[in-house]
C-alpha atoms as a PDB file:
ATOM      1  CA  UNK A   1     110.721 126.064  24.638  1.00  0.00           C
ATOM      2  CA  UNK A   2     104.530 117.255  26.542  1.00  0.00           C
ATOM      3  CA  UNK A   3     101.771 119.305  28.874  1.00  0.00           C
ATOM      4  CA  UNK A   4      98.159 118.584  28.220  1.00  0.00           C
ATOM      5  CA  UNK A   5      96.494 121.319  26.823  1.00  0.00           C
ATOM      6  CA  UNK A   6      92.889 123.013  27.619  1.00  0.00           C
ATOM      7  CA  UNK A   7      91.008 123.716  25.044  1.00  0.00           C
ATOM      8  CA  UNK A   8      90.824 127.484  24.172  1.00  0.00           C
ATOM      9  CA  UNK A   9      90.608 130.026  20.965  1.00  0.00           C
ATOM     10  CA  UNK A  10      92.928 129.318  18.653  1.00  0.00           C
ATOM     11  CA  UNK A  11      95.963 131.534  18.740  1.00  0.00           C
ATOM     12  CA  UNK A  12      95.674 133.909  15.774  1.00  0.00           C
ATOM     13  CA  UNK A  13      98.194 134.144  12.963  1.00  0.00           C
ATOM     14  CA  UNK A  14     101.011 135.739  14.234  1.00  0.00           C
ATOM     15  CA  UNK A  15     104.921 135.784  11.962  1.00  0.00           C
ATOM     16  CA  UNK A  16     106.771 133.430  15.090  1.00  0.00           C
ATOM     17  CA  UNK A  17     110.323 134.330  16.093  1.00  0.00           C
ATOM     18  CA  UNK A  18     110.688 130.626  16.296  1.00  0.00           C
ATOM     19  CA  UNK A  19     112.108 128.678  13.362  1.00  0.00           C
ATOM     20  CA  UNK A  20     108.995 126.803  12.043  1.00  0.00           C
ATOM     21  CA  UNK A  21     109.482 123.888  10.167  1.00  0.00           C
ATOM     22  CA  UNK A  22     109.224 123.529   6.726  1.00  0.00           C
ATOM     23  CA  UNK A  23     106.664 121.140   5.985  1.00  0.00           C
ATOM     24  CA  UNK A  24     104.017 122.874   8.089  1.00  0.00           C
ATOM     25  CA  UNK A  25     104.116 125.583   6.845  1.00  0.00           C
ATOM     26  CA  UNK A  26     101.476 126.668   4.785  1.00  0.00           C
ATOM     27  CA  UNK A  27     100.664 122.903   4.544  1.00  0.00           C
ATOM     28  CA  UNK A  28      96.983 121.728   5.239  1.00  0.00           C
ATOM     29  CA  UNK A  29      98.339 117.901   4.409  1.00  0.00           C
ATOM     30  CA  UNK A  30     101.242 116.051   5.607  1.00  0.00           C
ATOM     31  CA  UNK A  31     102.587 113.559   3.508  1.00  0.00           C
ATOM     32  CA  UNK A  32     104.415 110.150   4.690  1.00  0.00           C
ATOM     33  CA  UNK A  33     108.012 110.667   3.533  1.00  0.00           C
ATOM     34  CA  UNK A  34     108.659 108.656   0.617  1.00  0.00           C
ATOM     35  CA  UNK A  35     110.618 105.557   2.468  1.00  0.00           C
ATOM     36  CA  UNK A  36     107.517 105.067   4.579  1.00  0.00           C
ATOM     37  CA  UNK A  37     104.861 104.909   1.827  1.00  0.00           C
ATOM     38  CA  UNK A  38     103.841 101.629   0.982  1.00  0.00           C
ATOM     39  CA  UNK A  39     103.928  99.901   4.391  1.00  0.00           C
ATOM     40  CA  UNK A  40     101.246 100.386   6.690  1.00  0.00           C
ATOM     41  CA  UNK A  41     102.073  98.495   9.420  1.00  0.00           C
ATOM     42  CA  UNK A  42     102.730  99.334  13.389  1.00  0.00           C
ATOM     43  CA  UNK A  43     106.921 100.023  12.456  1.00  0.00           C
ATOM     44  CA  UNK A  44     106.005 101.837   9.763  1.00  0.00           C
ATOM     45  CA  UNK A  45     103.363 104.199  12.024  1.00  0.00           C
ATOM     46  CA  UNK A  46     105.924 104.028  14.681  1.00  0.00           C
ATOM     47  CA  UNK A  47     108.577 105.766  12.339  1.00  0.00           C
ATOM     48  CA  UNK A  48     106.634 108.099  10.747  1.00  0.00           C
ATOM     49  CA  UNK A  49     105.287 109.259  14.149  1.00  0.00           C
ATOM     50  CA  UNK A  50     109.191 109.313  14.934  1.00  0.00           C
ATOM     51  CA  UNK A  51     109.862 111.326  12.109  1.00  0.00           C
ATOM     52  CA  UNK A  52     107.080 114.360  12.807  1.00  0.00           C
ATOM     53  CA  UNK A  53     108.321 114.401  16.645  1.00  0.00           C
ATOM     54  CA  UNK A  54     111.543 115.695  15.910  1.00  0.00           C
ATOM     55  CA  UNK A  55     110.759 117.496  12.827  1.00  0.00           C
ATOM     56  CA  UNK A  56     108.952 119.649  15.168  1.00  0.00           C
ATOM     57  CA  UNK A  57     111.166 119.458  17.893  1.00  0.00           C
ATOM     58  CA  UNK A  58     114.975 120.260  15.869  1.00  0.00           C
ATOM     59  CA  UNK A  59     114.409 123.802  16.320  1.00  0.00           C
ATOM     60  CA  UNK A  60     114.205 123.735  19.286  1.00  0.00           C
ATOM     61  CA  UNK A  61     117.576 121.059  19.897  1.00  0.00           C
ATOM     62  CA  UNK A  62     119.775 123.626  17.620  1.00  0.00           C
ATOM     63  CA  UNK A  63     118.561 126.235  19.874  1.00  0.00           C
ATOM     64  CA  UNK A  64     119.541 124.369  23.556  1.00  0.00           C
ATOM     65  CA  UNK A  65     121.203 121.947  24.923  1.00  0.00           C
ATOM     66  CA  UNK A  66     119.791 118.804  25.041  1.00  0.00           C
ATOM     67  CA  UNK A  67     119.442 117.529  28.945  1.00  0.00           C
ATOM     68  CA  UNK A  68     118.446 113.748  29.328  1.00  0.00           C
ATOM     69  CA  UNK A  69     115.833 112.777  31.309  1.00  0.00           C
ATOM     70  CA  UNK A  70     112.435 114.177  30.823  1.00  0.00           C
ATOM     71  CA  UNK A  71     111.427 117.569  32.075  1.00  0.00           C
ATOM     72  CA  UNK A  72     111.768 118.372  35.729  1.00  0.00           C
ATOM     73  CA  UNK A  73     108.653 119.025  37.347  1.00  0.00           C
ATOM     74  CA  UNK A  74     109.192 122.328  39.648  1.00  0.00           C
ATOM     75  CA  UNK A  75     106.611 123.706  41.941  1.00  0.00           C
ATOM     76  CA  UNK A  76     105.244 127.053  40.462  1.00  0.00           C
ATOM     77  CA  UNK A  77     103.632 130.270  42.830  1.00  0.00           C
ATOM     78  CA  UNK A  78     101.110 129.069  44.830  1.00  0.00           C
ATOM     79  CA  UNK A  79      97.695 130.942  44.872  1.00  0.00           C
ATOM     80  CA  UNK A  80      98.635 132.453  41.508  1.00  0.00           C
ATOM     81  CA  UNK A  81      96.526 135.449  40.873  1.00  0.00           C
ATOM     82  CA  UNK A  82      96.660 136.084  36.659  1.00  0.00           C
ATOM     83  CA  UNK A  83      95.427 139.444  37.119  1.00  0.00           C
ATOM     84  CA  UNK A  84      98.014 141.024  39.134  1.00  0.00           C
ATOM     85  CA  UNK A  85     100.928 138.933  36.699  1.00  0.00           C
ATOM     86  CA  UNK A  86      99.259 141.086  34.178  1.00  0.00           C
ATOM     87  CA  UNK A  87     101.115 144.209  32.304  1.00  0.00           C
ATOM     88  CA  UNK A  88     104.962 145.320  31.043  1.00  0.00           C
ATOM     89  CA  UNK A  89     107.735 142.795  32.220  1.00  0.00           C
ATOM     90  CA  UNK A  90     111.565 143.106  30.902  1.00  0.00           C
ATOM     91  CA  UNK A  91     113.536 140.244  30.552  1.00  0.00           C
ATOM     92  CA  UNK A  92     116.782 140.411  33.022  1.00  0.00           C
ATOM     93  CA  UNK A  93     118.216 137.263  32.194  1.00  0.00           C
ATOM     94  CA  UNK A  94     118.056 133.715  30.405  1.00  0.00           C
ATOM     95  CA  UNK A  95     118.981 130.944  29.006  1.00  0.00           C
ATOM     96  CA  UNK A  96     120.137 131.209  25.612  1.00  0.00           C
ATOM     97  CA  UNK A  97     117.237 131.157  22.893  1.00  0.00           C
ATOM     98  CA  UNK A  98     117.903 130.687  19.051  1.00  0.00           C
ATOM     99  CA  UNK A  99     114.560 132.699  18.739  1.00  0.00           C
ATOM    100  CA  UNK A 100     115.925 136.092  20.892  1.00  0.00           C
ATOM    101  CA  UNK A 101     118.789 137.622  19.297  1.00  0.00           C
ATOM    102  CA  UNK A 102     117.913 141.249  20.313  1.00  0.00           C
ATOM    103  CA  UNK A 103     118.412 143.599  23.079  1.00  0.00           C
ATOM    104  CA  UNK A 104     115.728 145.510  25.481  1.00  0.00           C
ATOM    105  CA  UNK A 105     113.892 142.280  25.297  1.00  0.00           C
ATOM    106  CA  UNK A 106     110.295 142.879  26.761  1.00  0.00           C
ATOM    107  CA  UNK A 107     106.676 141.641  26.729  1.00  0.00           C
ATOM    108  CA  UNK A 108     103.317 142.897  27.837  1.00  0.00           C
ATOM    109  CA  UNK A 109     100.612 140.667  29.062  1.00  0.00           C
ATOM    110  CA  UNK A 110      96.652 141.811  28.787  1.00  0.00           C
ATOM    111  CA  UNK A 111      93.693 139.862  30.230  1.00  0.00           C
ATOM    112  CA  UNK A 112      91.224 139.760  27.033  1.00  0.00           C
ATOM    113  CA  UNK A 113      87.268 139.212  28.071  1.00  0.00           C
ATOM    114  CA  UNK A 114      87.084 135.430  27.549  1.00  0.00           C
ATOM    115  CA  UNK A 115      89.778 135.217  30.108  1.00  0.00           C
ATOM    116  CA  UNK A 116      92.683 134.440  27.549  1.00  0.00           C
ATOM    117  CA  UNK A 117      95.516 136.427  27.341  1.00  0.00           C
ATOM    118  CA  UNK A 118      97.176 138.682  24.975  1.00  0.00           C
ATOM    119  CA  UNK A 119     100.954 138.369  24.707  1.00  0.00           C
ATOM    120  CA  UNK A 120     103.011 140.879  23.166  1.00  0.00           C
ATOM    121  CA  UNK A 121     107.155 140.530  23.208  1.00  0.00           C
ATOM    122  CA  UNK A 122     109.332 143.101  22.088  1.00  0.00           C
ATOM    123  CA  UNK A 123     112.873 143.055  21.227  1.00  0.00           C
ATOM    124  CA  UNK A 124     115.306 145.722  19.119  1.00  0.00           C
ATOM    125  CA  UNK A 125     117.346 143.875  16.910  1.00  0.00           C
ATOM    126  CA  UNK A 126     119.855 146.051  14.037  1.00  0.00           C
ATOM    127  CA  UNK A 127     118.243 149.045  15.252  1.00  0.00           C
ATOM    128  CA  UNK A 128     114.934 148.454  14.124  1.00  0.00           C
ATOM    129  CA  UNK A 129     111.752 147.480  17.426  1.00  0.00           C
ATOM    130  CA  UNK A 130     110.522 144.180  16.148  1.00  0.00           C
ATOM    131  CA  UNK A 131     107.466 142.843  17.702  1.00  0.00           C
ATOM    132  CA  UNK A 132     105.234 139.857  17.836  1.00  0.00           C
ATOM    133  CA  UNK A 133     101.904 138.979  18.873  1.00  0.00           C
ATOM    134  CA  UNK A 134     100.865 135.679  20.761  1.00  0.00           C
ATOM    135  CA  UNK A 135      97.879 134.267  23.009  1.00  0.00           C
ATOM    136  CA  UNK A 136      98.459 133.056  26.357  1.00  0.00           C
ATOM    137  CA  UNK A 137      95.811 130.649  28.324  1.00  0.00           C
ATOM    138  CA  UNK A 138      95.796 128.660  31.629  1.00  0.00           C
ATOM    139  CA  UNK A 139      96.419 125.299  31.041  1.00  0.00           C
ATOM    140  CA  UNK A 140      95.520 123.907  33.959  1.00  0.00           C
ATOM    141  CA  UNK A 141      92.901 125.642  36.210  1.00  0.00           C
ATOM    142  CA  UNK A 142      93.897 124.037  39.383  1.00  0.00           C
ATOM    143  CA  UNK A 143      97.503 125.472  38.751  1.00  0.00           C
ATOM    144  CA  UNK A 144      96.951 128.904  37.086  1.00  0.00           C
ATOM    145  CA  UNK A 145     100.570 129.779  37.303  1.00  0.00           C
ATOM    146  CA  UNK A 146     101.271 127.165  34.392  1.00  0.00           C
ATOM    147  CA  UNK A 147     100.265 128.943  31.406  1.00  0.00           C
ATOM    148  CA  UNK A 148     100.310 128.177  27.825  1.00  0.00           C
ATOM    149  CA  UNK A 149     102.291 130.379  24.981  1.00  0.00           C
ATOM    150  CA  UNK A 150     101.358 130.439  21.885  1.00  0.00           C
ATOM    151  CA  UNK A 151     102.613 132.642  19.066  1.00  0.00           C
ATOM    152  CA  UNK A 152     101.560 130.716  15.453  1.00  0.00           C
ATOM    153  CA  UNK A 153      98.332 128.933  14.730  1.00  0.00           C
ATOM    154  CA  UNK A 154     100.342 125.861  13.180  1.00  0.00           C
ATOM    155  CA  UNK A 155     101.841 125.528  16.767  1.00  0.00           C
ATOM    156  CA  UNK A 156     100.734 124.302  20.018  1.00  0.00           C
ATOM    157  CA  UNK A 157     100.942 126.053  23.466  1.00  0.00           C
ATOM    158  CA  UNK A 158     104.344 126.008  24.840  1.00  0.00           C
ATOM    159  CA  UNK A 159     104.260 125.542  28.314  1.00  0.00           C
ATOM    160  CA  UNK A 160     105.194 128.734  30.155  1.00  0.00           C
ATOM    161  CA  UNK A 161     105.247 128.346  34.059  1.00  0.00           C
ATOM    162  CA  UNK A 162     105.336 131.125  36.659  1.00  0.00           C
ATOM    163  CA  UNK A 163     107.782 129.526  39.327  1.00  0.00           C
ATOM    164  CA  UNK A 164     107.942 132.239  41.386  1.00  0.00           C
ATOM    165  CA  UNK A 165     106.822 136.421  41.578  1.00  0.00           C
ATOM    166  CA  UNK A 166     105.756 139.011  43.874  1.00  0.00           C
ATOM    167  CA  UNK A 167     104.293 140.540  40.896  1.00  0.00           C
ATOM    168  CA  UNK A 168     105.300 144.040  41.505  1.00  0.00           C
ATOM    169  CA  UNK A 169     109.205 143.308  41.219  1.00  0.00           C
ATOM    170  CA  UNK A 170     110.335 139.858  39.850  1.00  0.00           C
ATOM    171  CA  UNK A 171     109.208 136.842  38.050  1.00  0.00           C
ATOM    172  CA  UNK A 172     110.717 133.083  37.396  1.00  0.00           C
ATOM    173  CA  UNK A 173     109.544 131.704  34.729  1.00  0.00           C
ATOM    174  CA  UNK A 174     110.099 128.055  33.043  1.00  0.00           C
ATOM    175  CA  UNK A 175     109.270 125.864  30.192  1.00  0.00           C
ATOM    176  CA  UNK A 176     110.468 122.430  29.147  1.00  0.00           C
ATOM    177  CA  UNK A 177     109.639 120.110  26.240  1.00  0.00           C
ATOM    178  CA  UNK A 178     111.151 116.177  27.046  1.00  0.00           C
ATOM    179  CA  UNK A 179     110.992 113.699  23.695  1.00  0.00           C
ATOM    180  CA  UNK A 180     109.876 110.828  24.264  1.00  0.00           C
ATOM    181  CA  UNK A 181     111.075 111.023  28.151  1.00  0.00           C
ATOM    182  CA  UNK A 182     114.391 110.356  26.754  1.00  0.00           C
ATOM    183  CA  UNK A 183     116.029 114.466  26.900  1.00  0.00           C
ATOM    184  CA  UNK A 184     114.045 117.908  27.204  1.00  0.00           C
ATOM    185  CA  UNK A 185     115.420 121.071  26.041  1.00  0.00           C
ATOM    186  CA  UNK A 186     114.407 123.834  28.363  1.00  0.00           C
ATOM    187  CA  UNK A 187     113.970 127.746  28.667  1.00  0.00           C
ATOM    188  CA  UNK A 188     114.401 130.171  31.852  1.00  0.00           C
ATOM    189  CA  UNK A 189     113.935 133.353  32.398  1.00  0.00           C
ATOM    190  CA  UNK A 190     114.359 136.371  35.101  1.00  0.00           C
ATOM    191  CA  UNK A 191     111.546 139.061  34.780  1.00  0.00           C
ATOM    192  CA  UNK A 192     111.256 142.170  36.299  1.00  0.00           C
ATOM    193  CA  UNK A 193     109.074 145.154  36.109  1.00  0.00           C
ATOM    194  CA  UNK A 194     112.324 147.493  35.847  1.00  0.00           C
ATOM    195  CA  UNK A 195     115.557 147.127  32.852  1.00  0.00           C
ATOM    196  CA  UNK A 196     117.775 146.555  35.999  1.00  0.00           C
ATOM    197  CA  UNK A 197     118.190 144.041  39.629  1.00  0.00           C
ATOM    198  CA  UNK A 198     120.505 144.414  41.888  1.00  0.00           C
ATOM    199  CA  UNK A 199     123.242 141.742  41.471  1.00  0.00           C
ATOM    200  CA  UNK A 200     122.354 139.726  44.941  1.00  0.00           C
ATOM    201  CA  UNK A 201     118.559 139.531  43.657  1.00  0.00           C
ATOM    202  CA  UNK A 202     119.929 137.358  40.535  1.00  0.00           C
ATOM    203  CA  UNK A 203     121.796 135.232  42.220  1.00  0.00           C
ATOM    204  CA  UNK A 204     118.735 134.606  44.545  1.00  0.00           C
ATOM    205  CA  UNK A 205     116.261 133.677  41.483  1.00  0.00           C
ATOM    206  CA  UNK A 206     119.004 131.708  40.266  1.00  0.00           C
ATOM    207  CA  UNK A 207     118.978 129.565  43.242  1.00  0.00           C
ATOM    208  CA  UNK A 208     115.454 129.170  42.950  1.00  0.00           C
ATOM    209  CA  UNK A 209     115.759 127.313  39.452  1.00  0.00           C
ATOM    210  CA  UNK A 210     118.554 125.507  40.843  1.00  0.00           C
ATOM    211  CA  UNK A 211     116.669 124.280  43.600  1.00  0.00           C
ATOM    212  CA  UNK A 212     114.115 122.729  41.401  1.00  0.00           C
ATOM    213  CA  UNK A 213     116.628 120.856  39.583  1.00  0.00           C
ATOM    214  CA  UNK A 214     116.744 123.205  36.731  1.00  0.00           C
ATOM    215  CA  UNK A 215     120.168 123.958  35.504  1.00  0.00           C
ATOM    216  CA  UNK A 216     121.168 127.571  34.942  1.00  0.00           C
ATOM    217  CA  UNK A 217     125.142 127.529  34.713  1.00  0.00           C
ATOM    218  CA  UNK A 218     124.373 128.898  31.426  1.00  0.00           C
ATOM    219  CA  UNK A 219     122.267 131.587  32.105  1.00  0.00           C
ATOM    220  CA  UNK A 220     123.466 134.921  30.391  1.00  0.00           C
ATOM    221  CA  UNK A 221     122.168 138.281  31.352  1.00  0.00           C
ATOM    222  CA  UNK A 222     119.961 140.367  28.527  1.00  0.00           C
ATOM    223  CA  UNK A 223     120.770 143.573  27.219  1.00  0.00           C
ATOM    224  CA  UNK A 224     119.003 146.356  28.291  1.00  0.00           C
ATOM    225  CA  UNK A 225     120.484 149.095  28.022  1.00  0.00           C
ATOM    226  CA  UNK A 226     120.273 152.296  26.046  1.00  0.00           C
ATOM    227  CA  UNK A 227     116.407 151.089  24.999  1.00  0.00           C
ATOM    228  CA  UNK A 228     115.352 154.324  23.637  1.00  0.00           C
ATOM    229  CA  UNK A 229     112.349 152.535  21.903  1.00  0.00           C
ATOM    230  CA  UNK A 230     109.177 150.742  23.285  1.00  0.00           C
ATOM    231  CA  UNK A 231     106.298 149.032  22.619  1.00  0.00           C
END
């Protein structure tokens, strides 16, 4: 942690660091919860639709803060090239994520032949390298520095925007879900293709997102340090 989505492959099964929730799960039928059943009408459609938004979205509200409004809209790298984005990036900083409790946080990006993209993330976490496996697409070919993030089948693409990199250094990346336009919960993250930045080149990216209305006073810096495993 809605975008429009281009159709692509379907992400492959992949065990998600993200808290899925229960009822889909392993579920090829939703069922109208039981107060709903019965009544057929537009309030009752209206609530159940309530009811699946933020069944799907409560993961992601225990795991942020909650910002009202719905999701800024920040300008992302012009003339994006995908190819050059490509390859090992550590996570420097970020806001807070229920779903990355580890240190020597990492992922690796690989162009695949029908132009998707393979997305592996890395993290050690109680001493043991945990990984997981995703697929990455453009969402929107006339902006090819908004990609899509996917790392279940059940789920859709997150929205994963490139805000700003010179691809052999640094990277700003964003994503935001809004409900209903009423509040988005949002995620932020400093890349680099190094475990450390100088201090002043932090505060810089920082001042990027805050320039595009995207609040960061809670940005925490990752762990990387004494990463004596890999992917």
């Amino acid at each position: 942690m809605t975008q429009s989505r281009t159709a692509a492959k379907s992400p492959p099964r992949a065990t998600s660091l993200i808290q899925i929730p229960e009822f889909v799960r392993g579920r090829e039928h939703i069922s109208e919860p039981p107060g709903l059943r019965g009544d057929k009408g537009p309030v009752s459609t209206m609530k159940f639709s309530l009811v699946l938004v933020f069944a799907f979205i409560l993961p992601l509200i225990r795991a942020q803060v909650p910002h009202w409004g719905p999701c800024p809209e920040p300008a992302v790298q012009p003339s994006f090239t995908l190819k050059q984005f490509m390859g090992r990036w550590f996570e420097i900083a970020k806001l807070p994520a229920q779903f990355e409790k580890g240190r020597c946080i990492e992922t690796n990006f690989t162009l695949k032949t029908d132009n998707s993209i393979r997305v592996v993330s890395s993290e050690i976490l109680k001493g043991e390298l945990r990984k997981i496996e995703g697929t990455g697409v453009i969402e929107d070919m006339k902006n090819p520095a908004k990609l899509g993030i996917s790392y279940s089948y059940v789920l859709p693409y997150s929205p994963y925007w490139i805000l700003s990199t010179d691809y052999v250094n640094t990277a700003l990346v964003y994503s935001c879900t809004d409900v209903l336009r009423l509040f988005h919960v949002d995620f932020a993250w400093i890349l680099a293709r190094t475990r450390t930045l100088p201090d002043s080149t932090v505060e810089k990216a920082k001042e990027i997102f805050a320039n595009n209305n995207i609040d960061v006073s809670r940005m925490i810096a990752s762990r990387q340090q004494g990463c004596d495993k890999t992917l």
